[in-house]
C-alpha atoms as a PDB file:
ATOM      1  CA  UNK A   1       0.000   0.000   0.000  1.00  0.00           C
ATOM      2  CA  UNK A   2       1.444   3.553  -0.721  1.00  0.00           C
ATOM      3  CA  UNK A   3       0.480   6.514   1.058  1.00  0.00           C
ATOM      4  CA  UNK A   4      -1.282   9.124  -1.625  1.00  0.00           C
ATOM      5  CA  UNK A   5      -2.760  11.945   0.574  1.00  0.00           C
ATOM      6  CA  UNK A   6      -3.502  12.608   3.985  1.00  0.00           C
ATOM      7  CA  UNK A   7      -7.168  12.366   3.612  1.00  0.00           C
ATOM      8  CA  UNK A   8      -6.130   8.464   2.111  1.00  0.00           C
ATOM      9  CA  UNK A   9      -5.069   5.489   4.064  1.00  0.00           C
ATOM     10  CA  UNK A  10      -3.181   4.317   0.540  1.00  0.00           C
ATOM     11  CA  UNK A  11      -3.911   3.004  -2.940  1.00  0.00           C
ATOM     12  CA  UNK A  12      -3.119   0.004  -4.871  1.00  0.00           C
ATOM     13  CA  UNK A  13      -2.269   0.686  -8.458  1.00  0.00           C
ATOM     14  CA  UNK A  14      -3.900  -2.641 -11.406  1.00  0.00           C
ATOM     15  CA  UNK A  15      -2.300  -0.296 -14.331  1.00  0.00           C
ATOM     16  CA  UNK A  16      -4.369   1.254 -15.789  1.00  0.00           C
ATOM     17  CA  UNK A  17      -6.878   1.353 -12.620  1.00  0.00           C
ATOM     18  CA  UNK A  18      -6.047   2.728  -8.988  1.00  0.00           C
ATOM     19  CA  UNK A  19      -8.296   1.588  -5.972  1.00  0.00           C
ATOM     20  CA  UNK A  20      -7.806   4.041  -3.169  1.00  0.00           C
ATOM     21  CA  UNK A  21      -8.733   3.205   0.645  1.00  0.00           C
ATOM     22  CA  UNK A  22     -10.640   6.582   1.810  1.00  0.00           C
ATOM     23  CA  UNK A  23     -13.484   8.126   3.359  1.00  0.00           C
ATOM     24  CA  UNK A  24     -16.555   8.662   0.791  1.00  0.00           C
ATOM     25  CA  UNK A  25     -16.333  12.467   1.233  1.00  0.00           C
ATOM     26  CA  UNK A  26     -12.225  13.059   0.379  1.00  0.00           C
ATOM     27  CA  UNK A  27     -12.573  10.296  -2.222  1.00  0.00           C
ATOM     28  CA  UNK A  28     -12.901  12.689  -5.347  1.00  0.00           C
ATOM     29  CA  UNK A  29     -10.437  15.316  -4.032  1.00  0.00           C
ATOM     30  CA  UNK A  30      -7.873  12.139  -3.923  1.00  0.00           C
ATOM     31  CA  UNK A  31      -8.961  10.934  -6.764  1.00  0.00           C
ATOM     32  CA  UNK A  32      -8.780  14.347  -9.078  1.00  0.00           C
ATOM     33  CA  UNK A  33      -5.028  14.536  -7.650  1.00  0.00           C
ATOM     34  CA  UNK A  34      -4.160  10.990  -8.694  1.00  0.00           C
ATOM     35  CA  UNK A  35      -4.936  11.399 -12.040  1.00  0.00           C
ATOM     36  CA  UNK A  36      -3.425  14.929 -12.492  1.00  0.00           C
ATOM     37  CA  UNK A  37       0.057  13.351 -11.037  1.00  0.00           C
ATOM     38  CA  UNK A  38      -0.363  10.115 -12.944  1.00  0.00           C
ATOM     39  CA  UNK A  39      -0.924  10.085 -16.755  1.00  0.00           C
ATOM     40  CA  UNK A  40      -0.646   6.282 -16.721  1.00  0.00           C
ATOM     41  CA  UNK A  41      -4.193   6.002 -14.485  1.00  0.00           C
ATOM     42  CA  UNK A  42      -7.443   5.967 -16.253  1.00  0.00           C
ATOM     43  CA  UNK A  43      -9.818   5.167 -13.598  1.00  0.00           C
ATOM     44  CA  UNK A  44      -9.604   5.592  -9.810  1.00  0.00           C
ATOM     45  CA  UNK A  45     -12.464   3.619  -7.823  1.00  0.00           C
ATOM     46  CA  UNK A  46     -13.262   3.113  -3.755  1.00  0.00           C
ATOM     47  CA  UNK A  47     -13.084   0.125  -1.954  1.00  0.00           C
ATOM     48  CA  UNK A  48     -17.145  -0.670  -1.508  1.00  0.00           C
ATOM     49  CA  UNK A  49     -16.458  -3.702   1.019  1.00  0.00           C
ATOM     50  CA  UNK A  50     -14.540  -6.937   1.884  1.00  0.00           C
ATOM     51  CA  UNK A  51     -13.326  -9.543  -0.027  1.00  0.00           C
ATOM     52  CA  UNK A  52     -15.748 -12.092   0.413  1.00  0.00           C
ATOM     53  CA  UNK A  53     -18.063 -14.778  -1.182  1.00  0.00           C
ATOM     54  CA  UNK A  54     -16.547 -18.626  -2.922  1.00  0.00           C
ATOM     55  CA  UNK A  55     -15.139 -16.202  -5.700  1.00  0.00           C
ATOM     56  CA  UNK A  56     -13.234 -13.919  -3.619  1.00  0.00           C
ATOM     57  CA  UNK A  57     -14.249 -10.798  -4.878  1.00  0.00           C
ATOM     58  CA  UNK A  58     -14.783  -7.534  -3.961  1.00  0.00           C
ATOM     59  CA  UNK A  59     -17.262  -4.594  -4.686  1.00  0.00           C
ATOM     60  CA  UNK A  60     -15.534  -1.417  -5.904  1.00  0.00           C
ATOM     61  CA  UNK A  61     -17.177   2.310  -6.390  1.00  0.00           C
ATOM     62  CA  UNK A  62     -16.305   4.032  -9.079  1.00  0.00           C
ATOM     63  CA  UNK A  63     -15.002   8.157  -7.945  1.00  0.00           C
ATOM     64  CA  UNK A  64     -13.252   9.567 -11.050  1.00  0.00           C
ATOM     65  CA  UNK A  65     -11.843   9.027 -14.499  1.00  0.00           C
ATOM     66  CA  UNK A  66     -12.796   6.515 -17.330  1.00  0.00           C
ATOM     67  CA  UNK A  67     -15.444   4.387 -15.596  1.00  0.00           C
ATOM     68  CA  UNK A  68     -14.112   1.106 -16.646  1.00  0.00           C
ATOM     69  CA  UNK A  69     -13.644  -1.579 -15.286  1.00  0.00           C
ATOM     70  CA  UNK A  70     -11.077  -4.047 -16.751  1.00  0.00           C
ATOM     71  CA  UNK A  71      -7.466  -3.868 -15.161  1.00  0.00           C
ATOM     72  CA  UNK A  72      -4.295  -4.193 -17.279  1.00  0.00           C
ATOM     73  CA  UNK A  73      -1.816  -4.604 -15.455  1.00  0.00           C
ATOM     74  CA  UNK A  74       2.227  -5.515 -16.296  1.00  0.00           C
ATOM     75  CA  UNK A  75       4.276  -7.873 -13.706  1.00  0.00           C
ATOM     76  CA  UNK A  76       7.487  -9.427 -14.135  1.00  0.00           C
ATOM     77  CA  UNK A  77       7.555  -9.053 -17.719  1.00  0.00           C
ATOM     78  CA  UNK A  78       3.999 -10.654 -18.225  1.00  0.00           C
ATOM     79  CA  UNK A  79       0.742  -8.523 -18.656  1.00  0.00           C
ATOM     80  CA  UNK A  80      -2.618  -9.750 -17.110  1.00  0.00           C
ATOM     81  CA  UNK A  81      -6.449  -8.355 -18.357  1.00  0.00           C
ATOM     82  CA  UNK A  82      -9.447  -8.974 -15.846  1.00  0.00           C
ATOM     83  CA  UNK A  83     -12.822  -7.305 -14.064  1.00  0.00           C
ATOM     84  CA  UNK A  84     -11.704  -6.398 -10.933  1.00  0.00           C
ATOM     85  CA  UNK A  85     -15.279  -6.658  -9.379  1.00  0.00           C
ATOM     86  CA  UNK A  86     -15.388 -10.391 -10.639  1.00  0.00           C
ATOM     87  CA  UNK A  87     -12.258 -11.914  -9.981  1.00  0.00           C
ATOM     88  CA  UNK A  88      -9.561 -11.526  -7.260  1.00  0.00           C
ATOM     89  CA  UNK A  89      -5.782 -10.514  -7.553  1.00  0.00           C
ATOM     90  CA  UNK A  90      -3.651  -8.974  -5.449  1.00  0.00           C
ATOM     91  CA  UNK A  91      -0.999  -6.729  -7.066  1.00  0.00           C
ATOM     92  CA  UNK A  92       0.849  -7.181  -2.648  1.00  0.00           C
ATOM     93  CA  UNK A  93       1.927 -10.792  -4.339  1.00  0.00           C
ATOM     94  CA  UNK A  94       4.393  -9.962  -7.637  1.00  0.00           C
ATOM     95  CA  UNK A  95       7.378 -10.251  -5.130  1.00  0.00           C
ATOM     96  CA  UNK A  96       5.966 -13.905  -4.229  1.00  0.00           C
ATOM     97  CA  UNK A  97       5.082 -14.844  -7.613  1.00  0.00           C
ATOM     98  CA  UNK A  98       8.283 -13.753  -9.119  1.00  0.00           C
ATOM     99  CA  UNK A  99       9.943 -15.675  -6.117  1.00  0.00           C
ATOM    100  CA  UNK A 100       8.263 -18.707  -6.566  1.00  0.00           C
ATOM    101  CA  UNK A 101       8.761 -19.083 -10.797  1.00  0.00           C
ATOM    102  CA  UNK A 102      12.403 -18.759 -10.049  1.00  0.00           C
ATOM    103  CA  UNK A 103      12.398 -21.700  -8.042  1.00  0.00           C
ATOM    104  CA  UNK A 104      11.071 -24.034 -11.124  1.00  0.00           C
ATOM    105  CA  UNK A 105      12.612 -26.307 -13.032  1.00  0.00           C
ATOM    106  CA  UNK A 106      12.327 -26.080 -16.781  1.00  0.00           C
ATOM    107  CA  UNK A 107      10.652 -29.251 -17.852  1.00  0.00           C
ATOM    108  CA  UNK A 108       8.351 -29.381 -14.414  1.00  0.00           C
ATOM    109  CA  UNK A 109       4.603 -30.535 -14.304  1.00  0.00           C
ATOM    110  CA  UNK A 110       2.469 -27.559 -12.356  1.00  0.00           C
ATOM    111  CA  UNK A 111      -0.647 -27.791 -10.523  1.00  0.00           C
ATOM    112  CA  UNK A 112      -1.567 -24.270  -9.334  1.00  0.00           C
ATOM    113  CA  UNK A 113      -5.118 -24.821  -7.324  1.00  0.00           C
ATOM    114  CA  UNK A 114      -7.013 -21.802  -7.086  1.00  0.00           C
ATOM    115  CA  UNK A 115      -5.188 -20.113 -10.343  1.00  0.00           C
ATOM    116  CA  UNK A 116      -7.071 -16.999 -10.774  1.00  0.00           C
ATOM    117  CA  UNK A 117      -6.816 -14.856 -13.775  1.00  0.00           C
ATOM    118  CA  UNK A 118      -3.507 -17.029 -14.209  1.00  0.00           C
ATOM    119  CA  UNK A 119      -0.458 -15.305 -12.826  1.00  0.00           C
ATOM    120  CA  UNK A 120       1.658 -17.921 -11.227  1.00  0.00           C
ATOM    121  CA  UNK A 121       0.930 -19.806 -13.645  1.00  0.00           C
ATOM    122  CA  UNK A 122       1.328 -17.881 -16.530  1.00  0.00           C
ATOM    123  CA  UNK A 123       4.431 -16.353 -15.426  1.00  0.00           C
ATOM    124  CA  UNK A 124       5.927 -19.976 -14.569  1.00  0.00           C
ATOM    125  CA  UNK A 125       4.716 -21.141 -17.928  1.00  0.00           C
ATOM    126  CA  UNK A 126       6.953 -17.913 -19.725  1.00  0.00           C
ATOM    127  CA  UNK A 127       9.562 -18.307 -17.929  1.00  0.00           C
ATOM    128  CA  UNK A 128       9.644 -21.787 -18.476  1.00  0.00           C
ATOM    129  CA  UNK A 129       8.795 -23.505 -21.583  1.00  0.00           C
ATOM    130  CA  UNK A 130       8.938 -26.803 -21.145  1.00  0.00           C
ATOM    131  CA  UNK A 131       7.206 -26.806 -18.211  1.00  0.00           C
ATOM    132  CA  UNK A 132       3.635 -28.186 -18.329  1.00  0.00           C
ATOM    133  CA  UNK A 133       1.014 -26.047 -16.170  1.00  0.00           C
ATOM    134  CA  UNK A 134      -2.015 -27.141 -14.712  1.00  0.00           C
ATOM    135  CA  UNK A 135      -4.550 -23.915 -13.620  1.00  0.00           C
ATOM    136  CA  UNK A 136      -7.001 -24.764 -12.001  1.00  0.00           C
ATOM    137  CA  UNK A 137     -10.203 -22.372 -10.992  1.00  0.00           C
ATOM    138  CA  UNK A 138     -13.622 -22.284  -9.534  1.00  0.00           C
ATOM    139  CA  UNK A 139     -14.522 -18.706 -10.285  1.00  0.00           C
ATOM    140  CA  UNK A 140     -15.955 -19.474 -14.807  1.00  0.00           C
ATOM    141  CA  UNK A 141     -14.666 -15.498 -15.017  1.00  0.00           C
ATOM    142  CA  UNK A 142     -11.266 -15.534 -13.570  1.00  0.00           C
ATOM    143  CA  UNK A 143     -11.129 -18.852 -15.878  1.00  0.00           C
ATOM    144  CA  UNK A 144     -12.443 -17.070 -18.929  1.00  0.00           C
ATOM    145  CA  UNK A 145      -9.590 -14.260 -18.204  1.00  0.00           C
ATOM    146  CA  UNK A 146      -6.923 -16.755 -17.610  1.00  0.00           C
ATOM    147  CA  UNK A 147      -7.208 -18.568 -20.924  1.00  0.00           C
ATOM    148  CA  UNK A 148      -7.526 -14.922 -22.222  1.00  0.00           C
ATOM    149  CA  UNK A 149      -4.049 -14.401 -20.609  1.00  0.00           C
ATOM    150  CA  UNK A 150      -2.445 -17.292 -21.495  1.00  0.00           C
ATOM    151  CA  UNK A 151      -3.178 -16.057 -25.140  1.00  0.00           C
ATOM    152  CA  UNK A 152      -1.645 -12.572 -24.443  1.00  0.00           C
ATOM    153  CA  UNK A 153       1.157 -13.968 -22.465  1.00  0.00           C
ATOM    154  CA  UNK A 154       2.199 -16.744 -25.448  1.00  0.00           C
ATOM    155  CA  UNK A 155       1.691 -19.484 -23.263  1.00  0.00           C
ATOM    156  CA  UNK A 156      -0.105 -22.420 -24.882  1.00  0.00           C
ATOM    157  CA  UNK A 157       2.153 -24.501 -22.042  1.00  0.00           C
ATOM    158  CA  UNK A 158      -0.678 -23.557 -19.984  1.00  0.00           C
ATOM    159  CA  UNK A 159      -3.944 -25.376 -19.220  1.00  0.00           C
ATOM    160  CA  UNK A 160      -7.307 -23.702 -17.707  1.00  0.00           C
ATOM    161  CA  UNK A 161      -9.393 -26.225 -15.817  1.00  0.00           C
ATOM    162  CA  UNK A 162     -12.711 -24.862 -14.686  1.00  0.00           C
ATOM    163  CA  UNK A 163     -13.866 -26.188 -11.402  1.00  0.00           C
ATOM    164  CA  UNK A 164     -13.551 -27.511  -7.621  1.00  0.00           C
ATOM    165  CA  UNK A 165      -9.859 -28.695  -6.958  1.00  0.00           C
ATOM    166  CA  UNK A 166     -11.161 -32.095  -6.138  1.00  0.00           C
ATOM    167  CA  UNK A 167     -13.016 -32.669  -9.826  1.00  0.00           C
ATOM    168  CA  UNK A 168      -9.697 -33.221 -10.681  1.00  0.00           C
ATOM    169  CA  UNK A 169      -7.676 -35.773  -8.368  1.00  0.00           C
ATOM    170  CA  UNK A 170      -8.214 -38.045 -10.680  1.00  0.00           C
ATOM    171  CA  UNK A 171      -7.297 -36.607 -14.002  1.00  0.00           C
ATOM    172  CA  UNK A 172      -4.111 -35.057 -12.029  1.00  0.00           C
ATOM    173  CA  UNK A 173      -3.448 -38.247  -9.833  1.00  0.00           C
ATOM    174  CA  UNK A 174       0.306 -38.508  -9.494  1.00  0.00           C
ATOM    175  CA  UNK A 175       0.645 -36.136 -12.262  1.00  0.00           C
ATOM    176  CA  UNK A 176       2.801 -32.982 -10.336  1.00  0.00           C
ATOM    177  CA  UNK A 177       6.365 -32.412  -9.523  1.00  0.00           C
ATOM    178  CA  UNK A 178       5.225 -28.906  -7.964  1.00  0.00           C
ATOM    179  CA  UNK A 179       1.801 -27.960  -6.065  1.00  0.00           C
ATOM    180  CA  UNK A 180       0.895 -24.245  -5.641  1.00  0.00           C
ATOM    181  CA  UNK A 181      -2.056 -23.384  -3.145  1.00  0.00           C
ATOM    182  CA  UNK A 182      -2.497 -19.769  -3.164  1.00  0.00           C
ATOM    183  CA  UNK A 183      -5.501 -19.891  -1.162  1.00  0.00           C
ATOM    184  CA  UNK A 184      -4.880 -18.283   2.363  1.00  0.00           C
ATOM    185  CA  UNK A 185      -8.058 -18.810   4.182  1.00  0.00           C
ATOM    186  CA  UNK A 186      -8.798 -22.360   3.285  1.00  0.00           C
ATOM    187  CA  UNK A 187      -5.779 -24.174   2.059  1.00  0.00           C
ATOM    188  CA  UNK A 188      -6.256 -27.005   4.401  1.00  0.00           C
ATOM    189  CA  UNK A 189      -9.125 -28.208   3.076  1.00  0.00           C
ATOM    190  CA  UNK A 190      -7.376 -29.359  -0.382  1.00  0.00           C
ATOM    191  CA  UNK A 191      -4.339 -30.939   1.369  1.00  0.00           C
ATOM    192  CA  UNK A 192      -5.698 -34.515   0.228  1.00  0.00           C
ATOM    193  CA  UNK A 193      -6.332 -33.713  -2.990  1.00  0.00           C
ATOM    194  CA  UNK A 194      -2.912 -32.108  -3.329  1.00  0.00           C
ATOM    195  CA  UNK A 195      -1.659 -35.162  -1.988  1.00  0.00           C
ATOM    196  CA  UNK A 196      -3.055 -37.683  -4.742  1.00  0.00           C
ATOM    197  CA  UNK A 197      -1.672 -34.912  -7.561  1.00  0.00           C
ATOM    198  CA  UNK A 198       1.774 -35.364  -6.023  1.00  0.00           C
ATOM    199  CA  UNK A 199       4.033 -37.232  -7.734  1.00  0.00           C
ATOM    200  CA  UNK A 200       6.630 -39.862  -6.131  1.00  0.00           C
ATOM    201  CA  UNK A 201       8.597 -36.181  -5.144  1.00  0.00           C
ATOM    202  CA  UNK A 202       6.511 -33.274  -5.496  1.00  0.00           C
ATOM    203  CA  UNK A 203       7.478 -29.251  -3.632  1.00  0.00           C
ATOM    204  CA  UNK A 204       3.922 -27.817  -1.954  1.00  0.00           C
ATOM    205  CA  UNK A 205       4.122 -23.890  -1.612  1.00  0.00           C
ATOM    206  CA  UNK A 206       0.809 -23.582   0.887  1.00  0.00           C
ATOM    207  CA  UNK A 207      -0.477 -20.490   1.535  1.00  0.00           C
ATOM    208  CA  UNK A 208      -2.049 -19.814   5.378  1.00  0.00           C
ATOM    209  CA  UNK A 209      -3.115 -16.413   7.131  1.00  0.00           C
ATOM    210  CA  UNK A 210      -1.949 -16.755  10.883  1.00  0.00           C
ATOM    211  CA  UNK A 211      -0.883 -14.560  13.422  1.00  0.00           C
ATOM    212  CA  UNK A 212       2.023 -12.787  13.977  1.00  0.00           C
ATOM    213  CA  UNK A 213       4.886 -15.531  14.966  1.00  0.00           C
ATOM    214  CA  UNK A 214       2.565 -18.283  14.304  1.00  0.00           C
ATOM    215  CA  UNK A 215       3.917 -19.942  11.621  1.00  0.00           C
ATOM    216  CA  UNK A 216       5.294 -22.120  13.285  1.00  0.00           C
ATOM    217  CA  UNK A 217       1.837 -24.207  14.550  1.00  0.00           C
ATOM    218  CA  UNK A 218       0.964 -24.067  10.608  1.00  0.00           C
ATOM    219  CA  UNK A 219       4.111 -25.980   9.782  1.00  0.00           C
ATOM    220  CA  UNK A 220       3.399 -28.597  13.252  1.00  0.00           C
ATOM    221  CA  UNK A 221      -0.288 -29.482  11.536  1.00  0.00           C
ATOM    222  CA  UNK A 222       1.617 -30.032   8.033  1.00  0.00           C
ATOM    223  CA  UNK A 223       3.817 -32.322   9.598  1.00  0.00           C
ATOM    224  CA  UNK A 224       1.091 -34.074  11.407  1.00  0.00           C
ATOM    225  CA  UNK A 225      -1.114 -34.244   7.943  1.00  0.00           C
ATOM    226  CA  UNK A 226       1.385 -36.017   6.066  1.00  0.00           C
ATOM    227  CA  UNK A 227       2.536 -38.181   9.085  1.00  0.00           C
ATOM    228  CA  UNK A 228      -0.703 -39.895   9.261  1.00  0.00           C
ATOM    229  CA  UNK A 229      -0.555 -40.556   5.973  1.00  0.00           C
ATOM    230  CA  UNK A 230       2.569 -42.407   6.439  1.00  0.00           C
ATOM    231  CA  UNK A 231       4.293 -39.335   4.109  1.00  0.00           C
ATOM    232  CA  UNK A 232       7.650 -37.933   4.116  1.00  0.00           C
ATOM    233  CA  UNK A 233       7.884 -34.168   5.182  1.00  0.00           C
ATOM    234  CA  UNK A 234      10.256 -32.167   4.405  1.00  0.00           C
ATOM    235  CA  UNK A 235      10.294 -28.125   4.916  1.00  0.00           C
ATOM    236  CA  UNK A 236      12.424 -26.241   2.444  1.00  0.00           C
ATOM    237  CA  UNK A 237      11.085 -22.934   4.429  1.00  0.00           C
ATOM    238  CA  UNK A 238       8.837 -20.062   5.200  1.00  0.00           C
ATOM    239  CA  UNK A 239       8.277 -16.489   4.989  1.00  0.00           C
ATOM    240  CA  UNK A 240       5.944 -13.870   5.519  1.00  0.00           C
ATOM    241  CA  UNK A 241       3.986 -13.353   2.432  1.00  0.00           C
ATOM    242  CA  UNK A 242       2.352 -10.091   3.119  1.00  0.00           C
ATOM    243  CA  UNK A 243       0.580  -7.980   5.999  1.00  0.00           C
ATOM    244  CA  UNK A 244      -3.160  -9.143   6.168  1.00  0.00           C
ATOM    245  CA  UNK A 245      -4.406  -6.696   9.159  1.00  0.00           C
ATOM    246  CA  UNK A 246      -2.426  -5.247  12.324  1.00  0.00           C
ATOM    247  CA  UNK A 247      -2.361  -9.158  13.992  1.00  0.00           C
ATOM    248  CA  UNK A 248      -2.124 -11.051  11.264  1.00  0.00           C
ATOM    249  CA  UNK A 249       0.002 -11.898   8.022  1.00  0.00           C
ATOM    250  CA  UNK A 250      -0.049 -14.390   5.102  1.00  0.00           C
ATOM    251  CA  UNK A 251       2.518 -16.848   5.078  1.00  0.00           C
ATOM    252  CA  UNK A 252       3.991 -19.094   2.620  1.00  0.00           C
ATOM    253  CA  UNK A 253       5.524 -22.411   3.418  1.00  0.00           C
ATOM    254  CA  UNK A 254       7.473 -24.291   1.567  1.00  0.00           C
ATOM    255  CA  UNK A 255       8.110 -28.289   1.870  1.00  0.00           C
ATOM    256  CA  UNK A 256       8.909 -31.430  -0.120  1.00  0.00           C
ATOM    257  CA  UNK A 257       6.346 -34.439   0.039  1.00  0.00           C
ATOM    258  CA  UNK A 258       7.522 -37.968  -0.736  1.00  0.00           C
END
């Protein structure tokens, strides 16, 4: 988040579209400043609630500019196009995606659950041609836009699969040597079926929201998963993600299942 104006808490900046955190009332003074400063922003719109709902999404206001809708938006040398209001992406993870693609193997078999609009795994998939990646996505409009991306992005080494996570453990069964789970508030859920997509060796990068310092009882459960299930776990490591609120942070962990 990056501070704009004093009547503004911040702003986060999908290209051509800016989506300010303010009050109603100083919203179009903010907003009228933004674009004089900032020929590359079209549109500015207002947070209009919480993320929230199976899809993720969030309602946005619109306050000044071009009232439009559509985000494109450049990261790590990849561009992505989607409705903001109908499909989720956080600009707070580039740092994590572009981390993540640079572990990867050329010549790797992908399953990113919960794929979005398709940034991990378009931006694995360009980096990376031989790889084969899996997206797979509940929301039908963040799936439409990923296949849309995956077009723009020159990356026919992708594949969009539209649906629940566990419609396809058995398409995917044994099929990955690395799992993404991007899915903070609900990973857990799909640890089984990430487990019958693993092949004999497969890397996990699992997602969680916790509290501050309490990464460490995310990692304990892991182990205990995969030890009932007579599994070998190894972590590879952890770091904080991003800030989610004042007591609590996203975290990614890394580990090695065989």
């Amino acid at each position: 988040m990056k501070k704009t104006a004093r009547t503004a808490r911040g702003y986060d900046l999908y290209g051509n579209i800016a989506v300010i955190d303010a009050p109603p009332k100083s919203a179009k003074t903010v907003a009228r400043r933004m674009l004089s400063e900032n020929g590359n922003i079209e549109t500015v719109l207002r947070k209009g609630g919480a993320v929230k709902g199976r899809y993720r999404t969030r309602r946005f206001v619109y306050v000044a500019g071009k009232k439009n809708y559509i985000a494109t938006y450049r990261e790590n040398g990849c561009v992505f196009k989607f409705d903001i209001r109908r499909t989720f992406f956080s600009t707070r993870l580039a740092f994590e995606r572009k981390r993540i693609s640079d572990l990867v193997k050329d010549g790797e078999r992908v399953v990113v659950m919960f794929g979005g609009v398709g940034p991990y795994s378009i931006e694995i998939a360009k980096q990376y041609r031989n790889c084969e990646v899996i997206s797979i996505e509940l929301n039908p409009a963040a799936c439409a836009y990923a296949r849309e991306n995956a077009r723009l992005n020159k990356t026919p080494n992708v594949a969009v699969e539209h649906g629940s996570v566990e419609k396809f453990e058995e398409k995917y069964a044994g099929f990955a040597d690395r799992i993404i789970m991007p899915l903070p508030n609900g990973a857990a859920r799909f640890l089984t079926s990430a487990l019958l997509m693993c092949g004999r060796r497969c890397t996990i990068h699992y997602y969680a929201f916790c509290k501050i310092g309490g990464v460490k009882q995310e990692i304990s459960a892991l182990r205990t998963f995969f030890a009932k299930r007579k599994k070998k776990f190894k972590l590879l490591g952890y770091r904080t993600a991003r800030p989610y609120s004042a007591r609590d942070v996203e975290v990614a962990v890394d580990f090695m299942v065989s």
